[in-house]
N, C-alpha and C. Protein backbone atom coordinates (compact mmCIF):
# COMPACT_ATOMS: atom_id res chain seq x y z
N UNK A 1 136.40 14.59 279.01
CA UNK A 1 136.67 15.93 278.53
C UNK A 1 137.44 15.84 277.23
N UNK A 2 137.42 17.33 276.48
CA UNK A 2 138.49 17.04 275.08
C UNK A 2 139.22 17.99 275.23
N UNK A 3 140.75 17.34 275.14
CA UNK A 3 141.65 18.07 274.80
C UNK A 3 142.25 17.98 273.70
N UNK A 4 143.17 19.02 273.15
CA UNK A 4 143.97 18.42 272.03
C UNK A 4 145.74 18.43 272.18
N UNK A 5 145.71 16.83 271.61
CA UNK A 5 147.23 16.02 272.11
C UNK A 5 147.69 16.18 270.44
N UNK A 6 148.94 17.10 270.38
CA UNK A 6 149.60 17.13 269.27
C UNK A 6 148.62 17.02 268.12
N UNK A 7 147.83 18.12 268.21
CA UNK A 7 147.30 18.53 266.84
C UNK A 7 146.55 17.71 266.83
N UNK A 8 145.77 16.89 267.57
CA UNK A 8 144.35 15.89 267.42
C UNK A 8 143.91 15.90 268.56
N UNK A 9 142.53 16.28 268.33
CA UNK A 9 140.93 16.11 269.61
C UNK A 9 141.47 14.85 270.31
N UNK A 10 141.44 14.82 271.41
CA UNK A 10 141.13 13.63 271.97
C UNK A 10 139.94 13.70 273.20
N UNK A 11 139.15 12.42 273.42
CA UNK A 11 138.51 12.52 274.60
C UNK A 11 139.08 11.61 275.55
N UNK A 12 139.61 13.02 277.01
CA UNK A 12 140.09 11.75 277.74
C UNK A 12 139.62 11.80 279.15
N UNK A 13 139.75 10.45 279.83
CA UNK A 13 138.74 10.80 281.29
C UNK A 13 140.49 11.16 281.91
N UNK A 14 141.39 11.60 282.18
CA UNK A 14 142.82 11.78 283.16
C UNK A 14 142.59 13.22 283.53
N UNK A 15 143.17 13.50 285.06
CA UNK A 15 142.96 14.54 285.28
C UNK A 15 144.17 15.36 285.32
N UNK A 16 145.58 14.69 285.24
CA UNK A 16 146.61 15.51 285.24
C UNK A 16 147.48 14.82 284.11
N UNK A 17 148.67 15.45 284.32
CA UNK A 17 149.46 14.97 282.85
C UNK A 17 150.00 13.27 282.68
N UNK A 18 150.62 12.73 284.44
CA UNK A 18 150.99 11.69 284.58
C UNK A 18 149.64 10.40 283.99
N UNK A 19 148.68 10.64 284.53
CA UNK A 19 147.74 10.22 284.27
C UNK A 19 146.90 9.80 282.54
N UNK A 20 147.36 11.21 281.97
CA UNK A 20 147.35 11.20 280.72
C UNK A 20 148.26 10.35 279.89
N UNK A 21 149.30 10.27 280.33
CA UNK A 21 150.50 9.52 279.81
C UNK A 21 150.32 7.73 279.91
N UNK A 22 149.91 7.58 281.36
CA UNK A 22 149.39 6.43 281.25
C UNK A 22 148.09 6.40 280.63
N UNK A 23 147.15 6.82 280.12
CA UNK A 23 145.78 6.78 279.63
C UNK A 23 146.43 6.50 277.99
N UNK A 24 146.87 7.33 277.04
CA UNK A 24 147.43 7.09 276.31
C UNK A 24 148.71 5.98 276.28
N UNK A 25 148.90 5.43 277.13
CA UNK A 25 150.12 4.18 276.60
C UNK A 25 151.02 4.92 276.06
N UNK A 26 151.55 6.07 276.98
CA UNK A 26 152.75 6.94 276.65
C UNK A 26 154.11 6.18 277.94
N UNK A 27 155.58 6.21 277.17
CA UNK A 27 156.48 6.27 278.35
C UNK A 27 157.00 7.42 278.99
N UNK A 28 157.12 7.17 279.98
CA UNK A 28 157.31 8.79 280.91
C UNK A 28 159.22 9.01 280.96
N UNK A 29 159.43 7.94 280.23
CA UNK A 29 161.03 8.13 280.10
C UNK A 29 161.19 8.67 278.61
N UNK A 30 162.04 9.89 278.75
CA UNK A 30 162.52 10.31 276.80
C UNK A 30 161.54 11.37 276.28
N UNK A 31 160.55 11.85 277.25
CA UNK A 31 159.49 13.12 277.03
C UNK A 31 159.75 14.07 277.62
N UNK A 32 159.38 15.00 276.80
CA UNK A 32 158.72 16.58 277.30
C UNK A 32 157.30 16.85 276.94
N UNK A 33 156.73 17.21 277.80
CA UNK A 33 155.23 17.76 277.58
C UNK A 33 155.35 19.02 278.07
N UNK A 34 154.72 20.13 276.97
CA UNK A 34 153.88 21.24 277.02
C UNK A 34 152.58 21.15 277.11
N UNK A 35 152.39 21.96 278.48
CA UNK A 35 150.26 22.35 277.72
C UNK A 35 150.51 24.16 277.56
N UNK A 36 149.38 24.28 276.71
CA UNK A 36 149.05 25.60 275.99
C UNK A 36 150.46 26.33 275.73
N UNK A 37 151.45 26.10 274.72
CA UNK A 37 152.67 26.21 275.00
C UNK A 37 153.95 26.54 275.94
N UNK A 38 153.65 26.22 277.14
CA UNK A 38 154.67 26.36 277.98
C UNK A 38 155.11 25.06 278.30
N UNK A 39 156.28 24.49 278.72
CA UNK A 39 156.72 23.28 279.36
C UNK A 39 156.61 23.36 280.42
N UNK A 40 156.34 21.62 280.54
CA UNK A 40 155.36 21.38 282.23
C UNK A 40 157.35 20.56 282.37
N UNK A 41 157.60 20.95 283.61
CA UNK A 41 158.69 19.47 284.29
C UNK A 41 158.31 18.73 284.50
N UNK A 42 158.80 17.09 284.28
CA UNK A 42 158.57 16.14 285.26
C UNK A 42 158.14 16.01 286.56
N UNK A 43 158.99 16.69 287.31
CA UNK A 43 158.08 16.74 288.80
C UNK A 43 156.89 17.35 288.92
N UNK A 44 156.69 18.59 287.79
CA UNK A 44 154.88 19.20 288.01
C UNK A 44 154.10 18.25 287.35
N UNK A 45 154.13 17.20 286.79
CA UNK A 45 153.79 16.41 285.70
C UNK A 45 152.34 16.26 286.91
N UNK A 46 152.46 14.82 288.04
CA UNK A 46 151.02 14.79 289.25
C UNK A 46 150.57 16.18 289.41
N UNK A 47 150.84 17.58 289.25
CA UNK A 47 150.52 18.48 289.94
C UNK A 47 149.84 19.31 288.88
N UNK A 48 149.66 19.06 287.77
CA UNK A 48 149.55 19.96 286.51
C UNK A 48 148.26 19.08 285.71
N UNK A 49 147.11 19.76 286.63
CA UNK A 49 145.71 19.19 286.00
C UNK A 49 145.55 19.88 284.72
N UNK A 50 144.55 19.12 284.29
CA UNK A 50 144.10 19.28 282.77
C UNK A 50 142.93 19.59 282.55
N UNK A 51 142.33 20.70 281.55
CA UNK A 51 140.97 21.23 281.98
C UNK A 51 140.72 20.79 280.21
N UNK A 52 139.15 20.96 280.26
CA UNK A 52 139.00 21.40 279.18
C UNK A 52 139.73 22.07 277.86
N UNK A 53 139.76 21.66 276.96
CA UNK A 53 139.89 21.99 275.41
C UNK A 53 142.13 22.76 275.63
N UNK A 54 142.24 22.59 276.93
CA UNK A 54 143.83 22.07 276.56
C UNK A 54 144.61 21.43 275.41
N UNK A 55 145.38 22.58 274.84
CA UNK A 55 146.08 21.89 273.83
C UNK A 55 147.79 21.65 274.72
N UNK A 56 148.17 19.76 274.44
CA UNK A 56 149.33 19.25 274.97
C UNK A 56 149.75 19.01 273.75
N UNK A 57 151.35 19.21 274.12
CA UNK A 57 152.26 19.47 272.84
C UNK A 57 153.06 17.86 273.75
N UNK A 58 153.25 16.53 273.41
CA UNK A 58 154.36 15.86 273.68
C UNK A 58 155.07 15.32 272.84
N UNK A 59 156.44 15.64 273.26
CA UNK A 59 157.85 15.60 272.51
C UNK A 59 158.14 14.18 272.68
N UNK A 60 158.44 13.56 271.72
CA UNK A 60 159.12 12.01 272.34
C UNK A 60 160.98 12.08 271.71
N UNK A 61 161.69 12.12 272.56
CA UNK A 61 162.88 11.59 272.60
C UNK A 61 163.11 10.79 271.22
N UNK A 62 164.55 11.04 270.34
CA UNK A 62 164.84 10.13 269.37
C UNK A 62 166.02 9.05 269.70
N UNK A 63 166.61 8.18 269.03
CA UNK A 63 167.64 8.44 268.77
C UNK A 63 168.37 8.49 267.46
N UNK A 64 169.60 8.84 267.23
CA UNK A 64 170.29 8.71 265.85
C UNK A 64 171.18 9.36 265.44
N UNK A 65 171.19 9.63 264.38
CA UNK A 65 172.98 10.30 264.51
C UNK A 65 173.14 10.83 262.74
């Protein structure tokens, strides 16, 4: 299916967000993910399937000062 991950198409076979994260070689420590602008929690992360042409917004954690 294609969704779009921060402003770029992607085609991905994952059906929920956790899944996505590992599909992309994302760490699940230091993120926030939105789909279609709302924020998903961590715990809905397994529970929060992904359909078609979904746009995911993920935040990665900095550090610095």
């Amino acid at each position: 299916m294609h969704i779009v991950v921060n402003n770029q198409t992607q085609k991905v076979s994952s059906s929920n967000l956790s899944q996505l994260l590992t599909e992309l070689n994302l760490p699940v420590q230091g993120i926030a993910i939105a789909v279609n602008n709302k924020i998903v929690s961590r715990d809905c992360w397994d529970s929060t399937f992904i359909r078609e042409h979904d746009h995911i917004t993920i935040i990665k954690a900095t550090r610095g000062g």
